[in-house]
Protein backbone atom coordinates (compact mmCIF):
# COMPACT_ATOMS: atom_id res chain seq x y z
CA UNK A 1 0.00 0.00 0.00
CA UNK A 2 1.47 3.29 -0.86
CA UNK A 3 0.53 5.70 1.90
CA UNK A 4 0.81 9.82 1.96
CA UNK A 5 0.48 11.30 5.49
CA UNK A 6 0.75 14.34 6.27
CA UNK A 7 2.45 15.23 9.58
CA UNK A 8 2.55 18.63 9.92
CA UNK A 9 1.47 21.28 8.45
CA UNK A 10 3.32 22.35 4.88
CA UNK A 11 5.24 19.06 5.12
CA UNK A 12 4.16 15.85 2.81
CA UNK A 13 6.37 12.67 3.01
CA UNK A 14 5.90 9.60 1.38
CA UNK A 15 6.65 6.07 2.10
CA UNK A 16 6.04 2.25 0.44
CA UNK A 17 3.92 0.49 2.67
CA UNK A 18 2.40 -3.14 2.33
CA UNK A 19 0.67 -3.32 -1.38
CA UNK A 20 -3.42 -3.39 0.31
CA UNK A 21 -4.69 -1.38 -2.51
CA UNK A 22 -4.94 1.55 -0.66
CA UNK A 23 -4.16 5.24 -0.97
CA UNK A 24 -4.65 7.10 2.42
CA UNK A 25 -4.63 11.12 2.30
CA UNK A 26 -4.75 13.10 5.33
CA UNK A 27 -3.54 16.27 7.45
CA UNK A 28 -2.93 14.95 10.48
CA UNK A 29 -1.29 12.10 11.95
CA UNK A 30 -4.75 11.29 13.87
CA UNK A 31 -7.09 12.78 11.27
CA UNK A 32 -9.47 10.30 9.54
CA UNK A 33 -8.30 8.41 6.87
CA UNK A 34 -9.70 8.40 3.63
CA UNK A 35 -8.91 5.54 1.64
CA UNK A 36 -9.89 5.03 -2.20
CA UNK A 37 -9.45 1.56 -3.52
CA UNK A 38 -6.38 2.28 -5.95
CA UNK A 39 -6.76 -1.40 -7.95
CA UNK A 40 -8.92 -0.08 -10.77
CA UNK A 41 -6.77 3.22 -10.85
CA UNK A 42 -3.67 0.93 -10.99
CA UNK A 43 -5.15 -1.22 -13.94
CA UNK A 44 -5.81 1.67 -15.78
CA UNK A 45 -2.73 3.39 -15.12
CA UNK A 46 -0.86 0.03 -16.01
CA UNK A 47 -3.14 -0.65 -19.40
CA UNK A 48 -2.16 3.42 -20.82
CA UNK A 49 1.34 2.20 -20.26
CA UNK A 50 1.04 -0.59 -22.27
CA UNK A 51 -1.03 0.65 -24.77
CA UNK A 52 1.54 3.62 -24.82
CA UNK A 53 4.26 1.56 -25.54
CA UNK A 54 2.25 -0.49 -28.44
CA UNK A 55 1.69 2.71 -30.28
CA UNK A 56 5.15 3.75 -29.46
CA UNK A 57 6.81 0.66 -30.96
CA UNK A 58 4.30 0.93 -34.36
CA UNK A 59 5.09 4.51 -34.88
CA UNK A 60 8.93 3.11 -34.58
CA UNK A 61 8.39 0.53 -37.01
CA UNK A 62 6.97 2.23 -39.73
CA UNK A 63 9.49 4.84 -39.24
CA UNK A 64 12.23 2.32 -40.30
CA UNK A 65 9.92 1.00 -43.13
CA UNK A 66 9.82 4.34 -44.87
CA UNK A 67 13.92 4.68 -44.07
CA UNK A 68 14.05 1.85 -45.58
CA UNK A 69 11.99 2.07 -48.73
CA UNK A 70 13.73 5.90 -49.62
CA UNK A 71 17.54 4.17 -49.17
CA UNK A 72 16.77 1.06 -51.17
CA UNK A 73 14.45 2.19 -53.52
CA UNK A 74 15.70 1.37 -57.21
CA UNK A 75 16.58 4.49 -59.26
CA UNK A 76 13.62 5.34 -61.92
CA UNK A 77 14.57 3.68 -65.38
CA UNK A 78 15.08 6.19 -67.99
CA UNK A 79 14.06 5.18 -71.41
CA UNK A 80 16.45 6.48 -74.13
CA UNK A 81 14.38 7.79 -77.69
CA UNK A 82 15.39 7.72 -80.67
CA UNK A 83 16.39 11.63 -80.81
CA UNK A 84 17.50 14.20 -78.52
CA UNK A 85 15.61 17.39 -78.69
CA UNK A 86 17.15 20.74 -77.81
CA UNK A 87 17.21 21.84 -73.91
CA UNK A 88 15.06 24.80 -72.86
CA UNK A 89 18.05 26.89 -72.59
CA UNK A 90 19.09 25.58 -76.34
CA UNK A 91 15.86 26.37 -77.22
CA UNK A 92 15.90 29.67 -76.15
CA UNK A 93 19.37 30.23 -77.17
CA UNK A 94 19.99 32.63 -80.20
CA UNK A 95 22.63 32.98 -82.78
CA UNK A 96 23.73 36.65 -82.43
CA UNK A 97 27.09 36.04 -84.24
CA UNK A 98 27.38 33.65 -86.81
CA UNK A 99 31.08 32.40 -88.12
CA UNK A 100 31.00 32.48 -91.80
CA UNK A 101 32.52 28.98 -93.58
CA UNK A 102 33.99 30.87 -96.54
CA UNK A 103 35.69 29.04 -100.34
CA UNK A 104 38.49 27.33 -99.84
CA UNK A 105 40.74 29.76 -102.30
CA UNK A 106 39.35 32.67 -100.17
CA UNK A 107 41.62 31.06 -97.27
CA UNK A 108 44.85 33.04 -96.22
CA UNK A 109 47.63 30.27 -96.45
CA UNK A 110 47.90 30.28 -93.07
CA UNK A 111 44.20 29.54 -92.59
CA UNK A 112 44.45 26.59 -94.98
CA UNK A 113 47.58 24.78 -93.33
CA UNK A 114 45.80 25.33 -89.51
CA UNK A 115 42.88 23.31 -91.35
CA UNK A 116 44.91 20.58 -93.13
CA UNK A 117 46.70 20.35 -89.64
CA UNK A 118 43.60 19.53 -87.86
CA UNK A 119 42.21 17.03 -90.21
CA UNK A 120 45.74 15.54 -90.36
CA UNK A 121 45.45 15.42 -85.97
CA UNK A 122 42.04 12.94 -86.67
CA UNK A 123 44.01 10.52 -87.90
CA UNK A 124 46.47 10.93 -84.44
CA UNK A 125 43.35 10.01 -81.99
CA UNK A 126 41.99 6.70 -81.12
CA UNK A 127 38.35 5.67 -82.25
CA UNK A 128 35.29 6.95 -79.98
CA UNK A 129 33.35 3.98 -81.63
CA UNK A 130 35.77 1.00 -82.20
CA UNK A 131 38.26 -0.76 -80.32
CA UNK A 132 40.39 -0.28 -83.00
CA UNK A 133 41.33 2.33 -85.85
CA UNK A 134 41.39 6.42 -85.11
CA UNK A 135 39.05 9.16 -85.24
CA UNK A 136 39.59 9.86 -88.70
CA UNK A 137 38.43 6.29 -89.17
CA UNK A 138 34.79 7.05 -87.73
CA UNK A 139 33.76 9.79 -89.91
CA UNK A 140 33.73 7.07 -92.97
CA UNK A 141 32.55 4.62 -90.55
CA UNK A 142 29.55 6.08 -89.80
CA UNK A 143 28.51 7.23 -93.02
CA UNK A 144 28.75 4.12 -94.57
CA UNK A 145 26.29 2.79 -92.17
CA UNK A 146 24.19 5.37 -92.42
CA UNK A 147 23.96 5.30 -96.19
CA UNK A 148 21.07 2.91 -97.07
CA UNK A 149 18.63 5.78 -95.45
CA UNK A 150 20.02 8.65 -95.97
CA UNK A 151 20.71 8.90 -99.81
CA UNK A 152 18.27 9.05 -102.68
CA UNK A 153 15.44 10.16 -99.57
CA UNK A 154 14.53 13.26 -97.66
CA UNK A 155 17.26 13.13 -95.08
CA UNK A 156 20.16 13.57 -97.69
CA UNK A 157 20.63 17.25 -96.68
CA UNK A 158 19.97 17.64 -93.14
CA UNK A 159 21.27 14.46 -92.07
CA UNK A 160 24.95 15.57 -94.00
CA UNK A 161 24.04 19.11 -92.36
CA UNK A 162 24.36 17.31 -88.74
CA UNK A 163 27.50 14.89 -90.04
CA UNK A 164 29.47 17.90 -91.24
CA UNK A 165 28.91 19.80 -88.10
CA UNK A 166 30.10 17.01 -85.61
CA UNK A 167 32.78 16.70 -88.10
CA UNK A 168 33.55 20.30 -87.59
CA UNK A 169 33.13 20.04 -83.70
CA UNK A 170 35.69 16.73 -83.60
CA UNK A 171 38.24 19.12 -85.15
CA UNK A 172 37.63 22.04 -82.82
CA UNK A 173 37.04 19.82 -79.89
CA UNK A 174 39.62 16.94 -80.40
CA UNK A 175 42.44 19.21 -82.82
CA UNK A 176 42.13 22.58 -81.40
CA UNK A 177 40.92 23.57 -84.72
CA UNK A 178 40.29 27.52 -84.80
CA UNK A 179 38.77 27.86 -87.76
CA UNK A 180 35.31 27.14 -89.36
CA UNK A 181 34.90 24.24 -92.26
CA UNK A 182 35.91 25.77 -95.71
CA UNK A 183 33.58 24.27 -98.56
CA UNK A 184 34.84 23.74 -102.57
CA UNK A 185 32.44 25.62 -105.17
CA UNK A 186 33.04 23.17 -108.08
CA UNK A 187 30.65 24.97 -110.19
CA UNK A 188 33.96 27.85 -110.76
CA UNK A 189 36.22 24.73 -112.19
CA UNK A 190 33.29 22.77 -113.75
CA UNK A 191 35.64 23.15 -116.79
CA UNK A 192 39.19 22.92 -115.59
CA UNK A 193 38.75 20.48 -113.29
CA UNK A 194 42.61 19.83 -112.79
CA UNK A 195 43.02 23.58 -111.82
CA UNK A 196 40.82 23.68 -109.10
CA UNK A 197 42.89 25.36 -105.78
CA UNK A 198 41.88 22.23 -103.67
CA UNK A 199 44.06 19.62 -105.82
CA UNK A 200 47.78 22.10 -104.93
CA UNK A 201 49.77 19.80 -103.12
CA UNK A 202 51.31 22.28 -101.01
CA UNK A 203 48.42 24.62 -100.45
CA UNK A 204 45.65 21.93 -101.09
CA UNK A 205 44.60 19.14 -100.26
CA UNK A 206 46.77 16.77 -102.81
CA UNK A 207 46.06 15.88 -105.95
CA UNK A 208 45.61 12.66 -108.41
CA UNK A 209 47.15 9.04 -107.29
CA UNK A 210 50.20 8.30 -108.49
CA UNK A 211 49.76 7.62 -112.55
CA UNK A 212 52.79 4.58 -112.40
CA UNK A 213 51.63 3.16 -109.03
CA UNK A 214 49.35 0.33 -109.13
CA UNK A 215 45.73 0.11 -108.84
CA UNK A 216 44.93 0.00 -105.15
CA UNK A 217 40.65 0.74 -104.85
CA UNK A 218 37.64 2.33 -106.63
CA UNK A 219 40.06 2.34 -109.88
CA UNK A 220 42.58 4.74 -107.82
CA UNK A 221 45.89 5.07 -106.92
CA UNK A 222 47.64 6.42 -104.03
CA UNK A 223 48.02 9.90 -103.19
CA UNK A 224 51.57 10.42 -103.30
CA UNK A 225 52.12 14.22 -103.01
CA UNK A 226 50.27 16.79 -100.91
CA UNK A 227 49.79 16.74 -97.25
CA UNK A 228 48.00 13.27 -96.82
CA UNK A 229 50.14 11.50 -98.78
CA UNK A 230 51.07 8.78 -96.23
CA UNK A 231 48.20 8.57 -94.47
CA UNK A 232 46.65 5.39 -94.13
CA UNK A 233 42.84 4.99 -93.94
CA UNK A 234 41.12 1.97 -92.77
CA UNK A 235 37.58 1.14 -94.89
CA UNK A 236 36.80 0.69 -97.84
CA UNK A 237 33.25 -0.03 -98.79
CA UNK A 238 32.65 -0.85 -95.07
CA UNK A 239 34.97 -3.54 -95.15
CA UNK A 240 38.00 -3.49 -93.35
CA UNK A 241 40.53 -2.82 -95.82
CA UNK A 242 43.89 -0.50 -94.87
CA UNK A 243 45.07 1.24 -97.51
CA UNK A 244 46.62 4.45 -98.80
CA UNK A 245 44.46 7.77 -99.98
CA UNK A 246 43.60 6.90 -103.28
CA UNK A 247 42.31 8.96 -106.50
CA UNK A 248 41.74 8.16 -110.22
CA UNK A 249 41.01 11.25 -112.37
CA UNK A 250 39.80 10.45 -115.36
CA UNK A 251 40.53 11.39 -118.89
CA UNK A 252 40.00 15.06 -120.08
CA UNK A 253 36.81 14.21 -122.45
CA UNK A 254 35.15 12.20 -119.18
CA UNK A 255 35.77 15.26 -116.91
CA UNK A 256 34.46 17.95 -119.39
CA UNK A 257 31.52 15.92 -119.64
CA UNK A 258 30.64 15.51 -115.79
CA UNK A 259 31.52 19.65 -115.75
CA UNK A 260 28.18 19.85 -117.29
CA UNK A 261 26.30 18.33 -114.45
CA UNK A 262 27.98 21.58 -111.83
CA UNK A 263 27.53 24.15 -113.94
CA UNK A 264 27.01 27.76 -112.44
CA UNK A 265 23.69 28.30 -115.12
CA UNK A 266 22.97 24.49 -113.67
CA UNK A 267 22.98 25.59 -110.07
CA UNK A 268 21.17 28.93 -111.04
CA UNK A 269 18.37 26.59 -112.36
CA UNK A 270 18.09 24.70 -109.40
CA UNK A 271 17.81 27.76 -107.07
CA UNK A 272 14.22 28.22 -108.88
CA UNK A 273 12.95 24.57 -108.04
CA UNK A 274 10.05 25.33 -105.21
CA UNK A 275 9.75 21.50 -104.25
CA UNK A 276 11.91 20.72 -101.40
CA UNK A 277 12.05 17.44 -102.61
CA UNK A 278 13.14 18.04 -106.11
CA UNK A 279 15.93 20.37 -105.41
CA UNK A 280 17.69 18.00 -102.92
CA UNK A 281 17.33 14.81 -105.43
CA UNK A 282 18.67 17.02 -108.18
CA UNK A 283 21.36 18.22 -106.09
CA UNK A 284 22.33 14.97 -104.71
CA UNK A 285 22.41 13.82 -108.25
CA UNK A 286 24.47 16.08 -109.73
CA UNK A 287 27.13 16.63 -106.94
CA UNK A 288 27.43 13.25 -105.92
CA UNK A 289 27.76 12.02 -109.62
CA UNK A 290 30.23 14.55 -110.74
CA UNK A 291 32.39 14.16 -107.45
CA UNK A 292 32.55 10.35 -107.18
CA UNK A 293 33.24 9.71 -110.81
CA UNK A 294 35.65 12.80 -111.48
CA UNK A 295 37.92 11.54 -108.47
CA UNK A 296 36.85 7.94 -107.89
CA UNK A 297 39.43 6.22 -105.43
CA UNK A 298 38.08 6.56 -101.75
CA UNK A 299 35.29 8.70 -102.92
CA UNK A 300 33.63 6.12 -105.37
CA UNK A 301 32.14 4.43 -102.24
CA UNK A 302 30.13 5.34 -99.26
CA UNK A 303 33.61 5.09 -97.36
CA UNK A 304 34.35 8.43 -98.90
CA UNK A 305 34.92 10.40 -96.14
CA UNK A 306 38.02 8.88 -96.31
CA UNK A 307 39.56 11.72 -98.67
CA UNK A 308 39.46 14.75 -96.67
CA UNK A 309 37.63 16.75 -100.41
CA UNK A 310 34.56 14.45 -99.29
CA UNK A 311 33.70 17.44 -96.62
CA UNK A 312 34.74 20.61 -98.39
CA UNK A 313 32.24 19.12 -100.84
CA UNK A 314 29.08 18.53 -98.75
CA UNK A 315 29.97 21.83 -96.73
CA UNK A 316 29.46 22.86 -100.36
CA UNK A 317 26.34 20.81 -100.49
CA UNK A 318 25.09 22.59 -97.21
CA UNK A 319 26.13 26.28 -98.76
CA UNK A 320 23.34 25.43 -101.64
CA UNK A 321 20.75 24.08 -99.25
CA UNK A 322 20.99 27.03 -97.30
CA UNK A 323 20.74 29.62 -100.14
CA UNK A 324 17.67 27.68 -101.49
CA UNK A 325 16.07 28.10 -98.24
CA UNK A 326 17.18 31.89 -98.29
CA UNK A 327 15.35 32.30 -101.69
CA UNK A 328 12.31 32.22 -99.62
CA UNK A 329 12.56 31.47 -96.34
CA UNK A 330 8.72 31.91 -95.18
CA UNK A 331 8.09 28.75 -97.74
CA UNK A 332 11.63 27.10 -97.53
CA UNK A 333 13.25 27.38 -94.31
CA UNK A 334 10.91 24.10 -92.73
CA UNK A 335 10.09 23.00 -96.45
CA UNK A 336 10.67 19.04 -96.19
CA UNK A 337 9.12 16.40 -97.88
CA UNK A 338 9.90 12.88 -100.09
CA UNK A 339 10.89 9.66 -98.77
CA UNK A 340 11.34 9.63 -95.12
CA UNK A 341 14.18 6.59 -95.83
CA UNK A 342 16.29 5.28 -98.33
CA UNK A 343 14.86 1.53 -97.37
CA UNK A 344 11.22 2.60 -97.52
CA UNK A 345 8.22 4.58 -98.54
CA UNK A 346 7.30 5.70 -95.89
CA UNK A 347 6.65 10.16 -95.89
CA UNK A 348 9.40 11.89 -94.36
CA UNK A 349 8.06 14.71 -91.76
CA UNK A 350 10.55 16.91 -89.72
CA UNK A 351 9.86 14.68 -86.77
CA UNK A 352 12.10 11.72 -88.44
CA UNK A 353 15.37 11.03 -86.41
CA UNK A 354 18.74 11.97 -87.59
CA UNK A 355 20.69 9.04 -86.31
CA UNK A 356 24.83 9.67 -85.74
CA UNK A 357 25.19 5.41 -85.23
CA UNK A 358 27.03 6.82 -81.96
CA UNK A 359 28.99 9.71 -83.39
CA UNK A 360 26.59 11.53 -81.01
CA UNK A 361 22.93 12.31 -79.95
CA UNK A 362 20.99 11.97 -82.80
CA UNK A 363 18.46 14.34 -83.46
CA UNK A 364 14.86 14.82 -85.45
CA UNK A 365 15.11 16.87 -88.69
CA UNK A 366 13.62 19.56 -87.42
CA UNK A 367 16.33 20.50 -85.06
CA UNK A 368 19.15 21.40 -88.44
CA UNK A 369 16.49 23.15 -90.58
CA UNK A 370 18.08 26.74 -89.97
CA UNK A 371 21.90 26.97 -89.95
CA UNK A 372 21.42 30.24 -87.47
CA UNK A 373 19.62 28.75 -84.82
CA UNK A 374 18.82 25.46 -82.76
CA UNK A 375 21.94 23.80 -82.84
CA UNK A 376 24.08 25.77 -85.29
CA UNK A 377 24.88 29.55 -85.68
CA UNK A 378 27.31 29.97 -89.17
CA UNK A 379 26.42 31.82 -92.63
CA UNK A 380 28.18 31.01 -96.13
């Protein structure tokens, strides 16, 4: 029995007694006792205890359940698309100064040997793609396996729009290239082919193979003089096939006669075509044809970016695409339309992927429509 007397005034003491279920209170010593039967009071004293410590223990236990479920929670799966659209901030992002990609006989001498330097430096770095082979090596790579969708069909343009960019950005990136990509206006030597400023073989980029060495692939021969004379390239026709730089320029007669297709009136005409569509088949037409068949070598197959005039001629490519969207750029600029792949029927729309085969994020078409804005800011 717990017992509280009180013995004199403004003085309480307590004591443990027996356990009789009994709580006396009182003032004096001889006072009358009042006693309350404490057993209930006890119970339910004892019972909040326990329930206390029920609720207490819960309240711990889903605690550590929801510890637990935030540390070992598996990361959310992201699901990779076939493009990469811009970033809000790219999006937003405007092209206030544009570098200008200028003819390559417009280049100071200086500006054309810090160019052949760079591309010459691809050929110095290891693959990004393969276990094997150099970054010069992907450029063809890529292309080749990209060629079944991307030529004779819509993408022919903006697809080599992307390619020559990333091309552009390996040399700045990778070379410590300064410069912007120079492009070749073969429409000025449609008829003196030979005498075009890109064939010099100290200010160019090389000329013909070697006329007494033997036949090495695409009916061409290597590249003996010029700056990329003994560089070794590592497809041909996607197969693995090292080999030298090789060219074949054809006879006189054959070369006047592929002139015809570059023409300056030719281009002129071409500026007038209002089909999207039209223009870039004719264009791919008549540049590709004239190009691979005037040098053949490396640049009769879809391994042609193996011959370093394969880019100074689609940067060319580009230059025309962009003045025919110029011509009338409320109609032109997004104009797109044709086959949306080389492999299909299928109508291209400005939606349709741009895929890099791991050269980088691949992008839809809409994305390289303007070459001063989205992802690009340069003029010709």
């Amino acid at each position: 029995m717990l017992s509280v007397f009180r013995t004199k005034p403004g003085y309480t003491s307590v004591e443990d007694g027996e356990y009789e279920g009994e709580l006396k209170l009182g003032g004096r010593a001889d006072s009358s006792v009042i006693t309350i039967k404490a057993g209930i009071c006890s119970a339910l004293v004892l019972t909040l205890l326990v329930l206390s410590s029920i609720v207490s223990t819960w309240i711990l236990f889903f605690g550590n359940m929801l510890q637990w479920q935030h540390t070992t929670a598996p990361a959310p799966v992201i699901v990779s698309t076939s493009y990469s659209a811009p970033s809000s901030s790219q999006a937003s992002w405007v092209c206030q100064q544009p570098s200008t990609r200028r003819e390559w006989r417009t280049l100071s001498e200086p500006e054309k040997n810090d160019y052949i330097n760079a591309v010459q430096c691809l050929a110095t770095k290891p693959s990004k793609l393969r276990n094997n082979g150099t970054l010069y090596d992907d450029f063809p790579w890529v292309h080749k396996r990209a060629s079944t969708y991307t030529h004779k069909s819509a993408p022919f343009l903006p697809w080599h729009r992307y390619y020559i960019h990333l091309y552009e950005k390996a040399l700045k990136e990778d070379c410590s290239f300064t410069g912007d990509l120079p492009y070749w206006d073969w429409s000025l030597d449609w008829n003196n082919f030979h005498a075009a400023p890109v064939w010099d073989s100290v200010s160019g980029l090389g000329g013909d193979g070697d006329a007494s060495g033997a036949m090495t692939v695409g009916e061409g021969r290597c590249v003996t003089k010029g700056p990329f004379s003994s560089i070794k390239v590592r497809y041909f026709d996607g197969e693995e096939h090292p080999h030298c730089l090789s060219r074949g320029f054809p006879s006189d007669g054959e070369l006047k006669e592929l002139g015809e297709l570059i023409k300056p009136e030719v281009i002129e005409d071409l500026m007038t075509e209002p089909d999207f569509d039209k223009f870039a088949s004719e264009v791919e037409r008549r540049g590709h044809k004239f190009l691979s068949h005037s040098v053949r070598g490396d640049l009769s197959k879809f391994t042609g970016p193996n011959d370093p005039v394969f880019f100074l001629h689609h940067t060319n490519l580009d230059r025309l695409w962009s003045q025919w969207q110029q011509t009338d750029p409320a109609k032109r600029l997004n104009a797109y339309n044709g086959k949306a792949n080389g492999n299909s029927m299928e109508p291209a729309q400005l939606s349709d992927p741009l895929d890099m085969d791991g050269l980088s994020r691949n992008l839809m078409v809409q994305n390289v429509m303007e070459t001063q804005g989205g992802q690009f800011c340069y003029k010709y």
